[in-house]
N, C-alpha and C. Protein backbone atom coordinates (compact mmCIF):
# COMPACT_ATOMS: atom_id res chain seq x y z
N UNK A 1 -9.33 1.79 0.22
CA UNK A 1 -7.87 1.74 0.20
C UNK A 1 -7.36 1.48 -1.20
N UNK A 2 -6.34 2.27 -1.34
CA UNK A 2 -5.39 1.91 -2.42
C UNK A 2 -4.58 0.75 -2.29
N UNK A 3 -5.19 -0.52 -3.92
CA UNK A 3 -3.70 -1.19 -3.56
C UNK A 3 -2.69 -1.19 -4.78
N UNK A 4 -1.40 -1.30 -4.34
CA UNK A 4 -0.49 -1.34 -4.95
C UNK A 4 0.44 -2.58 -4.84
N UNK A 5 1.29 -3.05 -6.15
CA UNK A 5 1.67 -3.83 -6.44
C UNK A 5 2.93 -3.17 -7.02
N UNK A 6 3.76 -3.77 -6.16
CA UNK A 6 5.16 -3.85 -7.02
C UNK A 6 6.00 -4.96 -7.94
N UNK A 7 7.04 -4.59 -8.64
CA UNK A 7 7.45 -5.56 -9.27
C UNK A 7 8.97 -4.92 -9.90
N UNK A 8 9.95 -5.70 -10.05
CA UNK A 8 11.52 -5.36 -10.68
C UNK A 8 11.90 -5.51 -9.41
N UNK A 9 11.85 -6.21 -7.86
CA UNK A 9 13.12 -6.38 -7.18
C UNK A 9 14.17 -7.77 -7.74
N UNK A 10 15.32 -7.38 -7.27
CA UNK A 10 16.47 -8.76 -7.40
C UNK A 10 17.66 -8.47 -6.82
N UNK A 11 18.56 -9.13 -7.50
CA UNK A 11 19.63 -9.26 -6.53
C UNK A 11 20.65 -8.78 -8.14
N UNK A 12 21.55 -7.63 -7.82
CA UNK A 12 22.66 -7.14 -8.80
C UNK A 12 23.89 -7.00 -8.29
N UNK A 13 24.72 -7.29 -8.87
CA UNK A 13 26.12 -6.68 -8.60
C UNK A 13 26.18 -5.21 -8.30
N UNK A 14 27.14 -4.78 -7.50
CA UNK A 14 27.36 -3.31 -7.53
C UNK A 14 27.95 -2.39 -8.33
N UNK A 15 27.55 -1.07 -8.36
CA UNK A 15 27.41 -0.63 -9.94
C UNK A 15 25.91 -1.12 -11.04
N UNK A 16 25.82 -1.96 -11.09
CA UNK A 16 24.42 -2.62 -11.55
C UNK A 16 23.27 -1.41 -11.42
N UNK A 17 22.22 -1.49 -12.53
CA UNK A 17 21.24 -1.62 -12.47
C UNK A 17 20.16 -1.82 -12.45
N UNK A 18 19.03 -1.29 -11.68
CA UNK A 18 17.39 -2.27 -11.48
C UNK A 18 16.20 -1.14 -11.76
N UNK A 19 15.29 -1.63 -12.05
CA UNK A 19 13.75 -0.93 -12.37
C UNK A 19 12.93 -1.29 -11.49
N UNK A 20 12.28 -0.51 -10.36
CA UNK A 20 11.37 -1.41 -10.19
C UNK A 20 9.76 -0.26 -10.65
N UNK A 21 8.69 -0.59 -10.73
CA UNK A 21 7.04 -0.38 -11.00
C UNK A 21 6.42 -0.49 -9.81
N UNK A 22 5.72 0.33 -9.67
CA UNK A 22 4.52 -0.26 -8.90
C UNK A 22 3.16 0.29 -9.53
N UNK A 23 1.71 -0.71 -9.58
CA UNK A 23 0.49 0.11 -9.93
C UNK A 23 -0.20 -0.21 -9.05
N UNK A 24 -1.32 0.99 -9.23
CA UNK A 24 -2.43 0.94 -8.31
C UNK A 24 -3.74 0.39 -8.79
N UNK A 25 -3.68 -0.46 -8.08
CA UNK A 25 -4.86 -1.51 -8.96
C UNK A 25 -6.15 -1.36 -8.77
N UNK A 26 -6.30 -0.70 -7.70
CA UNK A 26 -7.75 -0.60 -7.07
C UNK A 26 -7.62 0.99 -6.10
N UNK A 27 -8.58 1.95 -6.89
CA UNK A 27 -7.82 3.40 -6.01
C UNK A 27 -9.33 3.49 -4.94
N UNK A 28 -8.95 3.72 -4.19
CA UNK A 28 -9.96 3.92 -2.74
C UNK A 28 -10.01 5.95 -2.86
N UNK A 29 -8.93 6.06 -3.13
CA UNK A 29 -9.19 7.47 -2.86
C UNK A 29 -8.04 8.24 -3.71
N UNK A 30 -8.60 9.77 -4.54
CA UNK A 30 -7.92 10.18 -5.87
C UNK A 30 -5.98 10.35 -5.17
N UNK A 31 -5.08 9.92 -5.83
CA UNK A 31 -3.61 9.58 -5.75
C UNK A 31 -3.17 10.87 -5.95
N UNK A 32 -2.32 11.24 -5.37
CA UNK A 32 -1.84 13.01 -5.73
C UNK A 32 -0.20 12.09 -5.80
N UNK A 33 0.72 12.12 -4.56
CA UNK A 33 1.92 11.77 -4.28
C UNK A 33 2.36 10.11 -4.33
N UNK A 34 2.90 10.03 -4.89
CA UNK A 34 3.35 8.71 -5.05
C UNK A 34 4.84 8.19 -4.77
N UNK A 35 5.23 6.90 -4.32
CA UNK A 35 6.54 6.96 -4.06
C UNK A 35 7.49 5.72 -3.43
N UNK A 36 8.69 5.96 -3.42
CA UNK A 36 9.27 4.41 -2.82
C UNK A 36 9.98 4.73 -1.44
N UNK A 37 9.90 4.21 -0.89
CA UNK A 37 10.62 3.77 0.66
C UNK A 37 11.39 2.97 1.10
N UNK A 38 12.08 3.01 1.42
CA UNK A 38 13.21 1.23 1.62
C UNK A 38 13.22 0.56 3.15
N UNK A 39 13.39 -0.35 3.82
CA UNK A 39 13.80 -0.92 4.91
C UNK A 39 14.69 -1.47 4.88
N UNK A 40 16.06 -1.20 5.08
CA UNK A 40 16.86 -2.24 5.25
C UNK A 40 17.35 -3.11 6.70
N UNK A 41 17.39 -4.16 6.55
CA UNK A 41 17.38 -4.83 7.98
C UNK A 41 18.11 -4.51 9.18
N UNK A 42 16.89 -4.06 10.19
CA UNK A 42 17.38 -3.41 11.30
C UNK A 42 17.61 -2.10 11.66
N UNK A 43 16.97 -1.41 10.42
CA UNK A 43 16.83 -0.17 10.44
C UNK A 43 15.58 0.25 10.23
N UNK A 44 14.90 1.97 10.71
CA UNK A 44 13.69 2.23 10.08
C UNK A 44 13.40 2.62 8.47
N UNK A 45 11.84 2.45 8.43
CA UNK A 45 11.43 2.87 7.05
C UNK A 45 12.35 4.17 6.82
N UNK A 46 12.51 4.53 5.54
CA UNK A 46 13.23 5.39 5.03
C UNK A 46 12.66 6.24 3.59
N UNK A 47 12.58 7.62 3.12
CA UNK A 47 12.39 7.70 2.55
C UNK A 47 13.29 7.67 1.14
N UNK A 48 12.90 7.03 0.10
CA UNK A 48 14.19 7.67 -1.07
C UNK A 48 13.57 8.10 -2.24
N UNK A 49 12.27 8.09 -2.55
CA UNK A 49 11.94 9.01 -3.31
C UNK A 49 10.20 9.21 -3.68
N UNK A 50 9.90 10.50 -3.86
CA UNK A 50 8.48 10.78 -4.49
C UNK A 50 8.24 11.46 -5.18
N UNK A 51 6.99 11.41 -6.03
CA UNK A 51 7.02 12.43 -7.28
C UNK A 51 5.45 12.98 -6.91
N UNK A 52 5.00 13.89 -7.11
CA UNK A 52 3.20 14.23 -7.24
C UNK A 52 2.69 14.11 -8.20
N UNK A 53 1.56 14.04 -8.63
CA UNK A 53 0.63 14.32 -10.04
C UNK A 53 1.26 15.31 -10.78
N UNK A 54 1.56 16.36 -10.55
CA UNK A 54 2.40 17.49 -10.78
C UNK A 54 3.65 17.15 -11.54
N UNK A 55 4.30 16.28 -11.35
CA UNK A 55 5.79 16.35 -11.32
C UNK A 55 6.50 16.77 -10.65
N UNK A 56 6.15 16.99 -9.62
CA UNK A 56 7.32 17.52 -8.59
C UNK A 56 8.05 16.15 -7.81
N UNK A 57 9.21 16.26 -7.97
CA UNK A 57 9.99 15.47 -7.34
C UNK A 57 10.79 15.59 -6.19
N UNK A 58 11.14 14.26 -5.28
CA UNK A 58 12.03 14.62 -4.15
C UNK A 58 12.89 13.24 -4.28
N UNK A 59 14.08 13.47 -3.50
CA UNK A 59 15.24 12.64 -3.25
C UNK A 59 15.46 12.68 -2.15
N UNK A 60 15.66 11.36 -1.19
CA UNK A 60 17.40 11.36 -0.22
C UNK A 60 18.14 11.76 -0.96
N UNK A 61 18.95 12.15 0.13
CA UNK A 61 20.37 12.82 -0.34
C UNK A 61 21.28 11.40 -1.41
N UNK A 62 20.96 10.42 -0.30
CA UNK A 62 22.13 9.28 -0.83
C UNK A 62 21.68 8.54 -1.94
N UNK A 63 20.60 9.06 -2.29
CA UNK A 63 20.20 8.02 -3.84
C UNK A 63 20.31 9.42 -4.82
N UNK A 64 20.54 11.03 -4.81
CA UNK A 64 20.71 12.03 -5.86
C UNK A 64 21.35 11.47 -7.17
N UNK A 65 21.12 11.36 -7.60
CA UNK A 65 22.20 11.39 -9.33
C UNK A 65 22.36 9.89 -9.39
N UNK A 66 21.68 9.24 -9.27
CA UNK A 66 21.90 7.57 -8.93
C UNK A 66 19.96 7.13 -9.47
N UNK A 67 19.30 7.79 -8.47
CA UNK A 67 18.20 7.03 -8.92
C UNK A 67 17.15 8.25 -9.64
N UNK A 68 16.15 7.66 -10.37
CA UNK A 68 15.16 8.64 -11.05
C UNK A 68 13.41 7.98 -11.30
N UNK A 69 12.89 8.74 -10.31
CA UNK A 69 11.30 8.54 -10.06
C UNK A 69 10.99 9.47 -10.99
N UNK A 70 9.76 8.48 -12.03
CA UNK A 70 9.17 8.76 -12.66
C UNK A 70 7.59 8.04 -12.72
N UNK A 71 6.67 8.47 -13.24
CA UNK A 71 5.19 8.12 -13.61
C UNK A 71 4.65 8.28 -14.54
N UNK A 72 3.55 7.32 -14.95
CA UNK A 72 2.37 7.41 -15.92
C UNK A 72 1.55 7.46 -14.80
N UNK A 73 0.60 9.09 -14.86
CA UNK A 73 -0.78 8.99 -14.11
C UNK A 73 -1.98 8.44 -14.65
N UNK A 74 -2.00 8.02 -16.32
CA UNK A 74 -3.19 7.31 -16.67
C UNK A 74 -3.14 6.19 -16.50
N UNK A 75 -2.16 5.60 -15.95
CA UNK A 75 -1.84 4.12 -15.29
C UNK A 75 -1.89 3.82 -13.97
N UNK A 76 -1.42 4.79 -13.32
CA UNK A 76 -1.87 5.18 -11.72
C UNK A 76 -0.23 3.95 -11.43
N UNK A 77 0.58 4.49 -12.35
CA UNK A 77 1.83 3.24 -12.29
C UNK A 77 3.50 4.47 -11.82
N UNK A 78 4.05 3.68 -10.66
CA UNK A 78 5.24 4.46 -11.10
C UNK A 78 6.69 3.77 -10.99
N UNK A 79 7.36 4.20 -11.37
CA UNK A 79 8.96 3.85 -11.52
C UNK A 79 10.00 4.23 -10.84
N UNK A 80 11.29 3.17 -10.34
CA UNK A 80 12.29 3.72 -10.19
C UNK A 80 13.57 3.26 -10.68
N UNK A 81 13.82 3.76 -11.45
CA UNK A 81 15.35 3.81 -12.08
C UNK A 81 16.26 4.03 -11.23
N UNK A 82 16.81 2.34 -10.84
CA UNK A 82 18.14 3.00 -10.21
C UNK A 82 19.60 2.09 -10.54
N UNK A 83 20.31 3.44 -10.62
CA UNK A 83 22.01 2.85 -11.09
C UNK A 83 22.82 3.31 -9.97
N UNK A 84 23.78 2.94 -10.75
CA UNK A 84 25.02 2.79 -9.83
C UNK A 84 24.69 2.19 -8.57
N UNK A 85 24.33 0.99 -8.50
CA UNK A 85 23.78 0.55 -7.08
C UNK A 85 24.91 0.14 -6.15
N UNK A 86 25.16 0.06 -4.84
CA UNK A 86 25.72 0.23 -3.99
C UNK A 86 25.16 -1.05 -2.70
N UNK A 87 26.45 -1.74 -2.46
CA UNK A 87 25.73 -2.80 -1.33
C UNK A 87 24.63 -1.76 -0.11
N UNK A 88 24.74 -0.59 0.19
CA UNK A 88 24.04 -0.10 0.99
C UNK A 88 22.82 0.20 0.65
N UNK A 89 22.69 0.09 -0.67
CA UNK A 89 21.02 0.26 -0.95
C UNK A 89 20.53 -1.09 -1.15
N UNK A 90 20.93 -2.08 -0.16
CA UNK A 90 20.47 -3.69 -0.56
C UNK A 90 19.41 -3.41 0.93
N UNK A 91 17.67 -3.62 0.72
CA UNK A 91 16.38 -3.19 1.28
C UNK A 91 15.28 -3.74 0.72
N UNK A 92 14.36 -4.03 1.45
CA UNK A 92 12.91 -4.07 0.97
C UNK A 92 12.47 -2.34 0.37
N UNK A 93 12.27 -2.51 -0.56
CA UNK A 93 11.59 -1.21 -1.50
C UNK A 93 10.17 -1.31 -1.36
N UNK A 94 9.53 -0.37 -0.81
CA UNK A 94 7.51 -0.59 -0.82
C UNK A 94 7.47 1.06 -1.49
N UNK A 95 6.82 0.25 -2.18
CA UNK A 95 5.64 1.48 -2.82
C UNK A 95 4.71 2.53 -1.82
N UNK A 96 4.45 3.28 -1.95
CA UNK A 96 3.30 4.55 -1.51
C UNK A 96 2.72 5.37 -1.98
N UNK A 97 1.72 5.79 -1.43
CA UNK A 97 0.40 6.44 -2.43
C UNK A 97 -0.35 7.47 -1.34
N UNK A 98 -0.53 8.80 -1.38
CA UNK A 98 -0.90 9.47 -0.93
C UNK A 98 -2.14 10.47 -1.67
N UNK A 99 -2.97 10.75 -1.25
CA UNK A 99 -3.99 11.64 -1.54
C UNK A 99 -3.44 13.17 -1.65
N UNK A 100 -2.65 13.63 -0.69
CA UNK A 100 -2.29 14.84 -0.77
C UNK A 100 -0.72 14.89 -1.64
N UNK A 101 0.06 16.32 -1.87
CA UNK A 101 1.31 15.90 -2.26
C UNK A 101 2.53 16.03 -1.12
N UNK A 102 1.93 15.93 -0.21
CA UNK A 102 3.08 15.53 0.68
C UNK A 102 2.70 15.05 1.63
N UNK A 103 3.60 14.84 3.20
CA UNK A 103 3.16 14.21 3.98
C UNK A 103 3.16 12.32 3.76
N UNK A 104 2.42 12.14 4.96
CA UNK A 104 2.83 10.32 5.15
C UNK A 104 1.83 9.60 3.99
N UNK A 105 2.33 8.58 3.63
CA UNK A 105 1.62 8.14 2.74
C UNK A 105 0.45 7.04 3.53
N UNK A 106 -0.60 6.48 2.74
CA UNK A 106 -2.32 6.21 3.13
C UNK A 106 -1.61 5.24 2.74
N UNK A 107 -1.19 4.40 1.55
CA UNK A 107 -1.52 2.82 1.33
C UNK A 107 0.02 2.73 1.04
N UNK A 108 0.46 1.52 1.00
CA UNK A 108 2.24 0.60 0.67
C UNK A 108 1.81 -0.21 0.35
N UNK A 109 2.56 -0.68 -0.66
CA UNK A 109 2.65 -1.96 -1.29
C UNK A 109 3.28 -2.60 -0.74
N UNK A 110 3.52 -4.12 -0.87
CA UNK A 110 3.65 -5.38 0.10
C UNK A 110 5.38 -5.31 0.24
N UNK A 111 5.95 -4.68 -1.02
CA UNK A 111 7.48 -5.09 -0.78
C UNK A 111 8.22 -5.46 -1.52
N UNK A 112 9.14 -5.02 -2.17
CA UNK A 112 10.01 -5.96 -3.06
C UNK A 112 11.27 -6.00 -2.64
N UNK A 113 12.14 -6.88 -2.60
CA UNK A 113 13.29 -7.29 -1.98
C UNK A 113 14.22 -6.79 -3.43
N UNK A 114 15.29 -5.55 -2.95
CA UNK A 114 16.64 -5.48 -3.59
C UNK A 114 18.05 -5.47 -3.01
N UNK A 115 18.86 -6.52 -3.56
CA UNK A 115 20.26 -7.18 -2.86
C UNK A 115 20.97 -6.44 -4.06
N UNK A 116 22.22 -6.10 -3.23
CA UNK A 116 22.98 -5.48 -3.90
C UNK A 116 24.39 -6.37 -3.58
N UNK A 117 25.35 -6.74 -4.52
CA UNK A 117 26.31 -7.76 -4.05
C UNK A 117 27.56 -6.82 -3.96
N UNK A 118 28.74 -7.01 -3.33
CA UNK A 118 29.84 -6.55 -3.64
C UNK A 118 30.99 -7.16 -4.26
């Protein structure tokens, strides 16, 4: 198993923005797709963004032009840049890591908590 570690959740004003990282510290099996997911309370996992080895990228609709997934693959590390934040994107953010470039992801990271204030 892949594990991953995240890091950059907090709590911002709205409008605000946050970074968060995650790396893969220990790879069980070669990483193609990588990516973040949110939970916000009382709702299901959600996707909001992934990138592949490739560079190919995807978005929710509701984070477009707001947030930007990016990676270092010699780090097995990736990023999300996100602005203009919005009390509705206040969620646990987990990391994911997939072998193939699409489809469900194999390993999540534990979680990072982002509050968004109004």
């Amino acid at each position: 198993q892949v594990q991953l570690v995240e890091s950059g959740g907090g709590v911002v004003q709205a409008g605000g923005s946050l970074r968060l990282s995650c790396a893969a510290s220990r790879s069980g099996f070669s990483i193609n797709a990588m990516g973040w997911y949110r939970q916000a309370l009382g709702n299901q996992r959600e996707l909001v963004a992934t990138i592949t080895r490739g560079g190919t990228t995807n978005y929710a609709d509701s984070v477009k032009g707001r947030f930007t997934i990016s990676r270092d693959n010699a780090k097995n590390t990736v990023y999300l840049q996100m602005s203009s934040l919005k009390p509705e994107d206040t969620a646990v953010y987990y990391c994911s890591a997939n072998p193939l470039p699409w489809g469900s992801p194999m390993s999540w990271g534990q979680g990072t908590q982002v509050t968004v204030s109004s």
